[in-house]
Protein backbone atom coordinates (compact mmCIF):
# COMPACT_ATOMS: atom_id res chain seq x y z
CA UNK A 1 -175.80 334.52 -147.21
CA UNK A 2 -174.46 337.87 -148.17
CA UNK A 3 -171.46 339.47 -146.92
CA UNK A 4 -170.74 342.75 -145.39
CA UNK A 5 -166.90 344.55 -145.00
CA UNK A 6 -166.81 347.92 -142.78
CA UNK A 7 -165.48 350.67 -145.11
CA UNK A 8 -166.12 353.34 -142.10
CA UNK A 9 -167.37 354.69 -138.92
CA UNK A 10 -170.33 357.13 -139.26
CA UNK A 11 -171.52 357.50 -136.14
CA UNK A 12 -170.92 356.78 -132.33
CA UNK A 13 -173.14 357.69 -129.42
CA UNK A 14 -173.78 356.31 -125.79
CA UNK A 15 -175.94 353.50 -127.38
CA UNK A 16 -174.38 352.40 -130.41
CA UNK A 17 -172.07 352.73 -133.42
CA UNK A 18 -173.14 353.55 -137.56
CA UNK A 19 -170.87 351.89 -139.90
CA UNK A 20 -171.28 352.52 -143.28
CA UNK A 21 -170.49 348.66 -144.99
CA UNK A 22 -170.05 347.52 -148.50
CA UNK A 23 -171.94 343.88 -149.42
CA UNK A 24 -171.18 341.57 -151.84
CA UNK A 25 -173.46 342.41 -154.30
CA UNK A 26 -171.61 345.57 -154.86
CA UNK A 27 -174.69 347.88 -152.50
CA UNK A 28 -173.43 350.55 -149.66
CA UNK A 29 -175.78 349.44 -146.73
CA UNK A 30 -175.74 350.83 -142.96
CA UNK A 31 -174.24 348.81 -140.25
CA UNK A 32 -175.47 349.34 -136.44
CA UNK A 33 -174.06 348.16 -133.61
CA UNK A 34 -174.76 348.20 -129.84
CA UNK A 35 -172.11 349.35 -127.84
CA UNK A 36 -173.16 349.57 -123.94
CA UNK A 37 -172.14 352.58 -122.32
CA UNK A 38 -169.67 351.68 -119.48
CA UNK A 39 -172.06 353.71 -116.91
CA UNK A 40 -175.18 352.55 -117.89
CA UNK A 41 -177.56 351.83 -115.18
CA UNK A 42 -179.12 348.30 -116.69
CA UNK A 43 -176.85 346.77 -119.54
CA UNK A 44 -179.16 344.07 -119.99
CA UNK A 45 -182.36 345.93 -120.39
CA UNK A 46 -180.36 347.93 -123.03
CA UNK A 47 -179.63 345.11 -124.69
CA UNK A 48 -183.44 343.93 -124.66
CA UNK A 49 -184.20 347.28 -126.03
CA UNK A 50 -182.10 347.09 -129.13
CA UNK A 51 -182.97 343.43 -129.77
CA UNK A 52 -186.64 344.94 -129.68
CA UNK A 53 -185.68 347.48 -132.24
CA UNK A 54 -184.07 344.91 -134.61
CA UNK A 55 -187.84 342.81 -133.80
CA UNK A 56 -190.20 345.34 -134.27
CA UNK A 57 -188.55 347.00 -137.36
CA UNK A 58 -188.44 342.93 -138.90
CA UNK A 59 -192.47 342.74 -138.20
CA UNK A 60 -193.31 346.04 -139.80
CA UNK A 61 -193.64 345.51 -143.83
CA UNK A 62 -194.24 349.41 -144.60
CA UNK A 63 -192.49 351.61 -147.51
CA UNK A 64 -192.20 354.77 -144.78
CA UNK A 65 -190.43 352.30 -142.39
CA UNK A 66 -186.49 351.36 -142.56
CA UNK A 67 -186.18 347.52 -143.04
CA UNK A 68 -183.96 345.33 -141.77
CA UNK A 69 -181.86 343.27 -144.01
CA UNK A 70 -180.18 341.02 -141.45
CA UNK A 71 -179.58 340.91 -138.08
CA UNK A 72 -176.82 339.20 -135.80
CA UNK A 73 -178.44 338.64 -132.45
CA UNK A 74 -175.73 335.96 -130.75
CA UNK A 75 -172.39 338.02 -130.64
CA UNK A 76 -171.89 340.01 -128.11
CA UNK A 77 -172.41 343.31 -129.50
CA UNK A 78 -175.62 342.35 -131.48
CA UNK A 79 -175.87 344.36 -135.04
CA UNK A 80 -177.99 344.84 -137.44
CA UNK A 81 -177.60 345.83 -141.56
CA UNK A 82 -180.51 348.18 -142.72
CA UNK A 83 -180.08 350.16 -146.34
CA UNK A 84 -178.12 353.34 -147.05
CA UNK A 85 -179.63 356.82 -145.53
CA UNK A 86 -177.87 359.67 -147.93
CA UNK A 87 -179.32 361.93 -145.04
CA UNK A 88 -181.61 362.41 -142.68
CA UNK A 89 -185.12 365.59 -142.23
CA UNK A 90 -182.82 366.62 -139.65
CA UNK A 91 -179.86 367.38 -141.90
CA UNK A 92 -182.22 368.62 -144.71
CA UNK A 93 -183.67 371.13 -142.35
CA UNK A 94 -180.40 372.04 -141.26
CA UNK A 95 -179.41 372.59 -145.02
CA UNK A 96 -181.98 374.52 -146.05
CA UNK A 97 -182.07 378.31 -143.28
CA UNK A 98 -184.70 379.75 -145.10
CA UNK A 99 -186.87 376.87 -144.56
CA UNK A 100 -188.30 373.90 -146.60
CA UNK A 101 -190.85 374.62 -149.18
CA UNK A 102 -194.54 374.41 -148.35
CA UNK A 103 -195.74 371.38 -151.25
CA UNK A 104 -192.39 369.63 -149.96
CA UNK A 105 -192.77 370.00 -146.21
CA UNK A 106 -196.00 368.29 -146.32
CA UNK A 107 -195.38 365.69 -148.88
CA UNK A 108 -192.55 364.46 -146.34
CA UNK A 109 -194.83 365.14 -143.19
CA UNK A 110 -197.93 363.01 -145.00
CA UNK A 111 -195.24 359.88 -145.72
CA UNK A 112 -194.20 359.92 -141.92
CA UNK A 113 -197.95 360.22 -140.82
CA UNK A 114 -198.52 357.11 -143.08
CA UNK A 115 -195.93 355.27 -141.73
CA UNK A 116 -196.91 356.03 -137.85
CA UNK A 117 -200.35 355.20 -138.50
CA UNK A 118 -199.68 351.59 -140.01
CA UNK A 119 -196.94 351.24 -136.77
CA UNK A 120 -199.61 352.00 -134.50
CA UNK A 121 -202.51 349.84 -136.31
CA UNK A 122 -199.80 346.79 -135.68
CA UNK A 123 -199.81 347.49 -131.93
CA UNK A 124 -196.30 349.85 -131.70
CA UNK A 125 -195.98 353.14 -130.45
CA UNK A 126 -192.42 354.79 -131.92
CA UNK A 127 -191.58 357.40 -129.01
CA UNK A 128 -188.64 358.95 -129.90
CA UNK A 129 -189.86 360.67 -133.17
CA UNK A 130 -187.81 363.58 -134.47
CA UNK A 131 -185.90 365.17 -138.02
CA UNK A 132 -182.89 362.80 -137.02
CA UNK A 133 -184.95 359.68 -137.32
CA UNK A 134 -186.72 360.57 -140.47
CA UNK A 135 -183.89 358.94 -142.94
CA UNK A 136 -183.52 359.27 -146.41
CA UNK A 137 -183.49 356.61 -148.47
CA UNK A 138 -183.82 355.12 -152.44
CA UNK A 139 -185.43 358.63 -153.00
CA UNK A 140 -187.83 358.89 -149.82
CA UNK A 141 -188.07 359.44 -146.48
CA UNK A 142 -188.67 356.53 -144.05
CA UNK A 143 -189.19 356.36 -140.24
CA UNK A 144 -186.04 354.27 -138.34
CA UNK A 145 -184.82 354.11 -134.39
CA UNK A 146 -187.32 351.96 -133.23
CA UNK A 147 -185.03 351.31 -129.79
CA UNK A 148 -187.80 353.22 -127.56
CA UNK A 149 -190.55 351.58 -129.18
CA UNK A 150 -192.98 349.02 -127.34
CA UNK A 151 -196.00 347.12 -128.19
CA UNK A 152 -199.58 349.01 -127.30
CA UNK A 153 -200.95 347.37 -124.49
CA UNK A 154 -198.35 344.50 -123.79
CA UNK A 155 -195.60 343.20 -121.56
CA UNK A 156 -193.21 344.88 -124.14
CA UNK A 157 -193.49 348.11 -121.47
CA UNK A 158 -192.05 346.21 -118.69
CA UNK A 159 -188.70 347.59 -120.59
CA UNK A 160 -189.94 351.13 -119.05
CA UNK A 161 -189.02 351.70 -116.09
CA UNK A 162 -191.49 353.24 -113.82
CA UNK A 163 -190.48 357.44 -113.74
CA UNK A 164 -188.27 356.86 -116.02
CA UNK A 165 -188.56 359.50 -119.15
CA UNK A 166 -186.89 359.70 -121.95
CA UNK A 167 -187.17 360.93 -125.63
CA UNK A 168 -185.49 364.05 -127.42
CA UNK A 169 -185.87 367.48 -126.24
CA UNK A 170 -188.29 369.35 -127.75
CA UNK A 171 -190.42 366.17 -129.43
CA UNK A 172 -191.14 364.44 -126.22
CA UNK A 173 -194.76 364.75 -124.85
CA UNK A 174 -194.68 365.87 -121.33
CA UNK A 175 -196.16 362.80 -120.10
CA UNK A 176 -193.28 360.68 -121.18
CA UNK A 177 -190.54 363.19 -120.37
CA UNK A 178 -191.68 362.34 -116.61
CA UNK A 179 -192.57 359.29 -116.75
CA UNK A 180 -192.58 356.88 -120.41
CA UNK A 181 -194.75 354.07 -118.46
CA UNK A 182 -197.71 356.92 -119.14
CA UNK A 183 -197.19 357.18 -123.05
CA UNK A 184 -199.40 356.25 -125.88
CA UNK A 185 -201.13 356.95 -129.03
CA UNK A 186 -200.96 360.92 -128.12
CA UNK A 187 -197.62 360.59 -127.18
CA UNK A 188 -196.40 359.99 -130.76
CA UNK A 189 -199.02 362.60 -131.63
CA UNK A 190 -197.19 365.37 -129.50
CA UNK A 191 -194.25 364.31 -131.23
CA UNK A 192 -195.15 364.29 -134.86
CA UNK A 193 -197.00 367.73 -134.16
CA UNK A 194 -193.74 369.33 -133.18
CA UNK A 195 -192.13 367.55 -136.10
CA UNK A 196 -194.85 369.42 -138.56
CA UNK A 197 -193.83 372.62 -136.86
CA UNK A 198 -189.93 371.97 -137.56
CA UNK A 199 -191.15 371.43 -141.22
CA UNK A 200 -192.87 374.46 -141.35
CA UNK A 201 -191.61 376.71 -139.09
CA UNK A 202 -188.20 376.58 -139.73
CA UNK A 203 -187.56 376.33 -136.30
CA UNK A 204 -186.62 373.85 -133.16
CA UNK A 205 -189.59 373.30 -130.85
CA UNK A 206 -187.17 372.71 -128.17
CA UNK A 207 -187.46 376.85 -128.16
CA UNK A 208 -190.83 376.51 -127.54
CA UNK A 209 -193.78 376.27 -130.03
CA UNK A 210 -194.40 379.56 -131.46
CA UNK A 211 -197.88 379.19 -133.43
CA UNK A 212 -197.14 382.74 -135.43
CA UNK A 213 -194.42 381.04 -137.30
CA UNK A 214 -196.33 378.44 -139.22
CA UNK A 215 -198.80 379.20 -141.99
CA UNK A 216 -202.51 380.46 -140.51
CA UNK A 217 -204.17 377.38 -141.90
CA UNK A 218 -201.92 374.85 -139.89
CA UNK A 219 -201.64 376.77 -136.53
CA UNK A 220 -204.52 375.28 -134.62
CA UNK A 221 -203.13 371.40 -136.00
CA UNK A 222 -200.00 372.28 -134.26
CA UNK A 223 -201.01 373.72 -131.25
CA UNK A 224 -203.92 370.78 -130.68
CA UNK A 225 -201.48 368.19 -131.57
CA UNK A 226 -198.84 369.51 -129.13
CA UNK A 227 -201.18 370.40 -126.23
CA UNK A 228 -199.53 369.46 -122.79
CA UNK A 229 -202.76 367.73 -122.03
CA UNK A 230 -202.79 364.66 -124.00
CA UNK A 231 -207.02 364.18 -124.32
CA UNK A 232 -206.90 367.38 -126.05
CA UNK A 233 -204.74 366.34 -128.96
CA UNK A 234 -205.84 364.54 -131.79
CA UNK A 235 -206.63 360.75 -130.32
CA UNK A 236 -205.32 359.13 -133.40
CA UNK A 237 -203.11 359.56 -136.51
CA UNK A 238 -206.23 359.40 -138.69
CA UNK A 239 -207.90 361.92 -137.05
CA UNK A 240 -205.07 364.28 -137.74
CA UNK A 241 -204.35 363.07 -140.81
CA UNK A 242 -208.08 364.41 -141.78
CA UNK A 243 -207.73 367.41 -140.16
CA UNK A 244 -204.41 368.36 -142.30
CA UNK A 245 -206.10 367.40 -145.68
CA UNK A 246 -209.21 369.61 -144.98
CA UNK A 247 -206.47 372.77 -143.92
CA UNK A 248 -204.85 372.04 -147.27
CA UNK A 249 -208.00 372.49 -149.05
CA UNK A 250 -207.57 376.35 -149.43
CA UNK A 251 -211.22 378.87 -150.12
CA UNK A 252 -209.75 378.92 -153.98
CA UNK A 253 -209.76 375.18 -153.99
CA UNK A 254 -213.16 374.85 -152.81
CA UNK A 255 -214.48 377.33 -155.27
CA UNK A 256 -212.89 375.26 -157.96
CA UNK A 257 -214.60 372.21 -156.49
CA UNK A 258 -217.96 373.74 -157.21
CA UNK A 259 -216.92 374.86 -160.57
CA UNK A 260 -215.79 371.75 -161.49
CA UNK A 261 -219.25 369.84 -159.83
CA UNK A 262 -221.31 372.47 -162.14
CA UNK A 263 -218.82 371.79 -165.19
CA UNK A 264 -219.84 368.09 -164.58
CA UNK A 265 -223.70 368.32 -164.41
CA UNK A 266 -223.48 370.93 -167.57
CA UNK A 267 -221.91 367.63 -169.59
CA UNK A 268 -224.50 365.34 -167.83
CA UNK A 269 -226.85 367.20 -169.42
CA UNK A 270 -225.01 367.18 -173.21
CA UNK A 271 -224.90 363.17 -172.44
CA UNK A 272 -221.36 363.10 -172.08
CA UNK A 273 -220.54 360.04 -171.15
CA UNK A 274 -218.54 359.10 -167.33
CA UNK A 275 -219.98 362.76 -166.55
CA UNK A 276 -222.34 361.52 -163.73
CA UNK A 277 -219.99 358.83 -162.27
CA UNK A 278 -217.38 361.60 -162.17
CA UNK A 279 -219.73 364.08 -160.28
CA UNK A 280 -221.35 361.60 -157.59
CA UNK A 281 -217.56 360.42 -156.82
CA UNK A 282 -216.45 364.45 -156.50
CA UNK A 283 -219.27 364.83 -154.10
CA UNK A 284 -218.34 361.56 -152.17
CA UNK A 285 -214.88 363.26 -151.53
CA UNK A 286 -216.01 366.06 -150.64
CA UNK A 287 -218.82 364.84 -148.13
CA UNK A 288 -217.72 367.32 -145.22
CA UNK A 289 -218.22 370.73 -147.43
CA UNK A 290 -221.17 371.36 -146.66
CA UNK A 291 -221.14 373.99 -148.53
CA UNK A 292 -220.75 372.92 -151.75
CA UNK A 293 -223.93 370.55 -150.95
CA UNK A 294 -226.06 373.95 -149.29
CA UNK A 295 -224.73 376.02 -152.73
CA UNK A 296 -224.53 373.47 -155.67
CA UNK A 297 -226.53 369.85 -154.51
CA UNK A 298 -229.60 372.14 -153.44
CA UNK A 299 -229.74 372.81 -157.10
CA UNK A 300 -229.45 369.71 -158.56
CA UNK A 301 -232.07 368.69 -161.14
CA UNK A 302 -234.85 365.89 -160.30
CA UNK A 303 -233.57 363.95 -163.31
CA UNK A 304 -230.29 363.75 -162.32
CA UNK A 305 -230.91 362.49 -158.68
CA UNK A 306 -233.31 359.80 -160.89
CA UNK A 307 -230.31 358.99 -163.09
CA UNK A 308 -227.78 358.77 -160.20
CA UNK A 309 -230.53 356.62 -158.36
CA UNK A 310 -230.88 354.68 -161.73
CA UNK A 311 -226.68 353.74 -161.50
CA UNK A 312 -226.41 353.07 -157.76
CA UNK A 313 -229.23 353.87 -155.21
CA UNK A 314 -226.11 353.72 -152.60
CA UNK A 315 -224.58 356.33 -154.07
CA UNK A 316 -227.38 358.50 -154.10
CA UNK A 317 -228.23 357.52 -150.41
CA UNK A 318 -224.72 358.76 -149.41
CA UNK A 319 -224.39 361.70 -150.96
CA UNK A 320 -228.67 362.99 -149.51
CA UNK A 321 -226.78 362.04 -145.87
CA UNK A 322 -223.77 364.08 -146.13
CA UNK A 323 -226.70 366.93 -147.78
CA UNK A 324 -229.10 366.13 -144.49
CA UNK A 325 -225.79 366.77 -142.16
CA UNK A 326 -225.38 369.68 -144.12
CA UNK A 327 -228.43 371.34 -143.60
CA UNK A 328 -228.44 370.72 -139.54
CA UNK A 329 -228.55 373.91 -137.51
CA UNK A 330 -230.19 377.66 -137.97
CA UNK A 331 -230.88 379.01 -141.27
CA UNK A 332 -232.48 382.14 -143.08
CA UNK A 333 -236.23 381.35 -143.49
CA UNK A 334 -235.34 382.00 -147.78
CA UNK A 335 -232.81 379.16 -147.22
CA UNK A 336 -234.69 376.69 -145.34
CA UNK A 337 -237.19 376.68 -147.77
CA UNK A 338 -234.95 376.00 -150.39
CA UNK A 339 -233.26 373.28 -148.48
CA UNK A 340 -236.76 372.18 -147.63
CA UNK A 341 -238.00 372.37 -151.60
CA UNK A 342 -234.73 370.33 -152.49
CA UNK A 343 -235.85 367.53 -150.41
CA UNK A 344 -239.24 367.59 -151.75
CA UNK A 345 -238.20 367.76 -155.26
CA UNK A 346 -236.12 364.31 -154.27
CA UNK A 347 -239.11 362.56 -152.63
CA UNK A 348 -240.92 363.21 -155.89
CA UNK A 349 -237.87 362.16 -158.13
CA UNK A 350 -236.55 359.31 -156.59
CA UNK A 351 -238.96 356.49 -156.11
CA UNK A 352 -236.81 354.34 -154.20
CA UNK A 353 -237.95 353.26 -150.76
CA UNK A 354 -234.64 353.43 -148.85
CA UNK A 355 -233.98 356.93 -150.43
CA UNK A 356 -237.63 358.23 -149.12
CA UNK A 357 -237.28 357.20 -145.85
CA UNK A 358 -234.54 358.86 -145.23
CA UNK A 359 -236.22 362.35 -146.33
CA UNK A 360 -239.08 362.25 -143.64
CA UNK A 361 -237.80 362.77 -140.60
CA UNK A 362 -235.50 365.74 -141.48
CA UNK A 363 -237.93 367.33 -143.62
CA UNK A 364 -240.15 367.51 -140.19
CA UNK A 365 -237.90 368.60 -137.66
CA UNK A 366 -236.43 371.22 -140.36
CA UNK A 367 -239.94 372.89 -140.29
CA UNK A 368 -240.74 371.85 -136.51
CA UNK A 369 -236.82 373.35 -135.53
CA UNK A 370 -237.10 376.84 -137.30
CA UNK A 371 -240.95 377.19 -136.78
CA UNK A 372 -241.44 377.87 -140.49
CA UNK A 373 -244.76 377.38 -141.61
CA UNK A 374 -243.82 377.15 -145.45
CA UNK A 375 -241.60 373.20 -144.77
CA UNK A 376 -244.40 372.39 -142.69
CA UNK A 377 -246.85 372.79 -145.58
CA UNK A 378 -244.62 370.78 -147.89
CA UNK A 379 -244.48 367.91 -145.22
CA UNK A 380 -247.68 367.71 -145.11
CA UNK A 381 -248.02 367.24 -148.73
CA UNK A 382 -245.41 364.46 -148.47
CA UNK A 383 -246.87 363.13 -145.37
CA UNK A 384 -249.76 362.63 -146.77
CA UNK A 385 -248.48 360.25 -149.75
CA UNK A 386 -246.80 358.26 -147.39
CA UNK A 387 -249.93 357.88 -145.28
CA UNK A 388 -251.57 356.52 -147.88
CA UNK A 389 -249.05 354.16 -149.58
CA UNK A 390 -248.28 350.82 -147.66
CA UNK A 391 -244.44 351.28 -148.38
CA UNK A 392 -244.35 354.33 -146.19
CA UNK A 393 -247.43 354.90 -143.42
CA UNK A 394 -245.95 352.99 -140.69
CA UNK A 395 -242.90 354.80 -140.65
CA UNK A 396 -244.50 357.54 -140.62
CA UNK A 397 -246.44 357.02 -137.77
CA UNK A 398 -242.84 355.68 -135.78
CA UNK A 399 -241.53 359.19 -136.89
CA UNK A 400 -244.68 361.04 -135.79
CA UNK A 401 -244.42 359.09 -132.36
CA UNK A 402 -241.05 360.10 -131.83
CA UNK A 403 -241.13 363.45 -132.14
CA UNK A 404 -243.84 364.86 -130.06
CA UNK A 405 -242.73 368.80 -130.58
CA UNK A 406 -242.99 368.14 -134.21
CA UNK A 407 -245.79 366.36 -134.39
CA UNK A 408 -248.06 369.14 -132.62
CA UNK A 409 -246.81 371.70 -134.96
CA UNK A 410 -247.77 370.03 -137.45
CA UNK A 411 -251.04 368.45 -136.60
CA UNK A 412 -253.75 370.60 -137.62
CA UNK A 413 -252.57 370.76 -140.72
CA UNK A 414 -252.27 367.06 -141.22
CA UNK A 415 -255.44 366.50 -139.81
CA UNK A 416 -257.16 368.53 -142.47
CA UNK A 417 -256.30 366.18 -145.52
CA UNK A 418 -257.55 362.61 -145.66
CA UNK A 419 -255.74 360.07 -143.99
CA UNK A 420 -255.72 356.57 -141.98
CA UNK A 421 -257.42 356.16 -138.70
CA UNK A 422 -253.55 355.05 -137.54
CA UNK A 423 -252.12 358.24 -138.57
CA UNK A 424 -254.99 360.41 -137.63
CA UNK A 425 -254.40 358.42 -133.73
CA UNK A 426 -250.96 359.22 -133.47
CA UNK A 427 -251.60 362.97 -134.35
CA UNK A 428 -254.07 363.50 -132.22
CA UNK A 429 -251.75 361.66 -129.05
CA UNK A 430 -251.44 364.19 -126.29
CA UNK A 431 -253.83 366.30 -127.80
């Protein structure tokens, strides 16, 4: 087993000391010891608490997370060796008055919001995070003081004491300041949101969260994440994880999303080969602009639906849902017709039965929804193949019996083409 010697003290505090140690294999590594403070109200739960810390930073196998190289539970000031921090966010922050730079800032902010959201899919809420327990280390920045973590949802949180609080001024959610029994998931959220604002603010939240000081695009992530009521922050680290990628996604970015989508479909066209997997995978990550699908997917051509329908029907199937989302809620009459004409071009394209049926239903309600007379003529021309083909008619009737509103605007015009007895029945329901 490898050997440590003490070359100094770093740090000392009320629950512990740093040492900064030398092994045997030549490596500086961080020594940290529990001291119990002579006045501290329950020496043995502090003692539980670190020898939690030393557990729950051993069970977490994460690159963001400090790890613990060994551990000496038996003595009576149990210790534990972890690797070398050259500093810490809060000491960087410190460093750098004018503030961090933007690309920076979040590059750090995105490794810590990786880290918390693997701690928290293992069960362990952190609760004390802040710039001072963001280390650096081997070139990046990992998450360490684990001593006011618990499990989610076990006996771990008999540790808490009921109104007890605790956490560092300015990071803490409210909740836990008054009583840490009452923290979870948005607890940590709170915490991390005040850390973004540190990062991009240059400035302690402990002042108070000033929204003006971070850039426009981040403001309302901040302020949700740090709400005082804790069901109005984001209820998980995804969640806010998503919301931060779509802020960084400036207007000019977008734009050059849809240029590159159109560069792509110009070398589908010149058969350039990988063009078409490398469009249908831009529009899969990009599934919540809807507008790129209402300004560029409206257009695309019938034969290259066919052709992506050709290399994976799946594909194809995902990218019409996130088109159908899209095209939800009110619209210029000029536009819903186009949206309407894109569908029908893809009925008439695509001959794939899981593809069609998911084109009926929206194609009726987006007629039925903005009374326009123009979609309800094209349904009716689409209807009426899938009346009459075997594949199709009895979904159509389910959708026609749903949808009662819809169906009445469009029956007389249905009825006036040639079709089943079943279809012509459910039209004429409630007549």
């Amino acid at each position: 087993m490898q050997k440590f010697s003490i070359t100094r003290l770093i740090n000392q505090g009320g629950q512990g000391r740093v040492y900064e140690v030398l092994g045997d294999d030549g490596v500086t590594y961080a020594l940290k010891v529990l001291s119990i403070a002579p006045d501290s109200p329950d020496p043995d739960e502090d003692r539980r608490r670190f020898e939690r810390e030393i557990s729950l930073m051993t069970m977490l196998d994460h690159p963001g997370i400090v790890k613990v190289i060994g551990a000496q539970m038996e003595s009576k000031e149990p210790a534990y060796i972890m690797p070398w921090a050259s500093h810490s966010l809060h000491q960087e922050i410190a460093d750098n008055p004018w503030g961090l730079e933007e690309v920076h800032a979040l590059g750090v902010f995105d490794a810590i919001l990786d880290a918390i959201e693997y701690a928290h899919s293992a069960n362990v809420l952190h609760r004390d995070l802040k710039p001072g327990n963001v280390l650096f280390i081997d070139g990046k920045y990992q998450v360490s003081d684990f001593g006011y973590s618990r499990r989610i949802n076990s006996d771990s949180a008999a540790l808490t004491r009921t109104n007890a609080g605790f956490g560092s001024e300015g990071y803490v959610a409210p909740e836990q300041w008054h009583n840490a029994k009452d923290a979870d998931v948005t607890a940590d959220v709170y915490s991390l949101g005040a850390l973004l604002y540190a990062l991009l603010a240059n400035a302690t939240p402990g002042a108070g969260i000033e929204p003006i000081k971070v850039p426009e695009r981040f403001r309302d992530v901040v302020v949700r994440a740090t709400s005082r009521d804790s069901k109005s922050r984001y209820l998980s680290i995804t969640e806010m994880k998503k919301a931060i990628a779509r802020r960084r996604t400036d207007i000019g970015e977008t734009e050059a999303v849809e240029k590159k989508a159109a560069r792509l479909l110009a070398e589908w066209k010149q058969s350039q080969p990988g063009a078409l997997a490398e469009l249908s995978a831009l529009l899969l990550a990009n599934r919540d602009d809807h507008e790129l699908y209402l300004n560029f997917v409206t257009t695309l051509p019938g034969e290259c639906m066919q052709s992506m329908a050709n290399t994976s029907v799946d594909t194809l199937a995902d990218v019409f849902g996130s088109y159908l989302s899209a095209i939800q809620g009110q619209h210029p009459w000029d536009s819903t017709d186009q949206y309407a004409l894109f569908i029908e071009r893809a009925w008439n394209w695509v001959d794939r039965t899981e593809v069609r049926l998911m084109l009926l239903q929206p194609l009726l309600l987006l007629g039925y929804n903005h009374n326009r007379y123009f979609v309800r003529d094209l349904f009716v021309r689409i209807g009426g193949k899938a009346a009459n083909d075997a594949q199709y008619v009895h979904s159509l009737i389910d959708i026609l019996d749903a949808n009662p509103g819809a169906r009445a605007f469009v029956r007389d015009a249905m009825l006036g083409t040639s079709l089943p007895p079943a279809v012509q029945q459910i039209l004429r329901q409630d007549a």
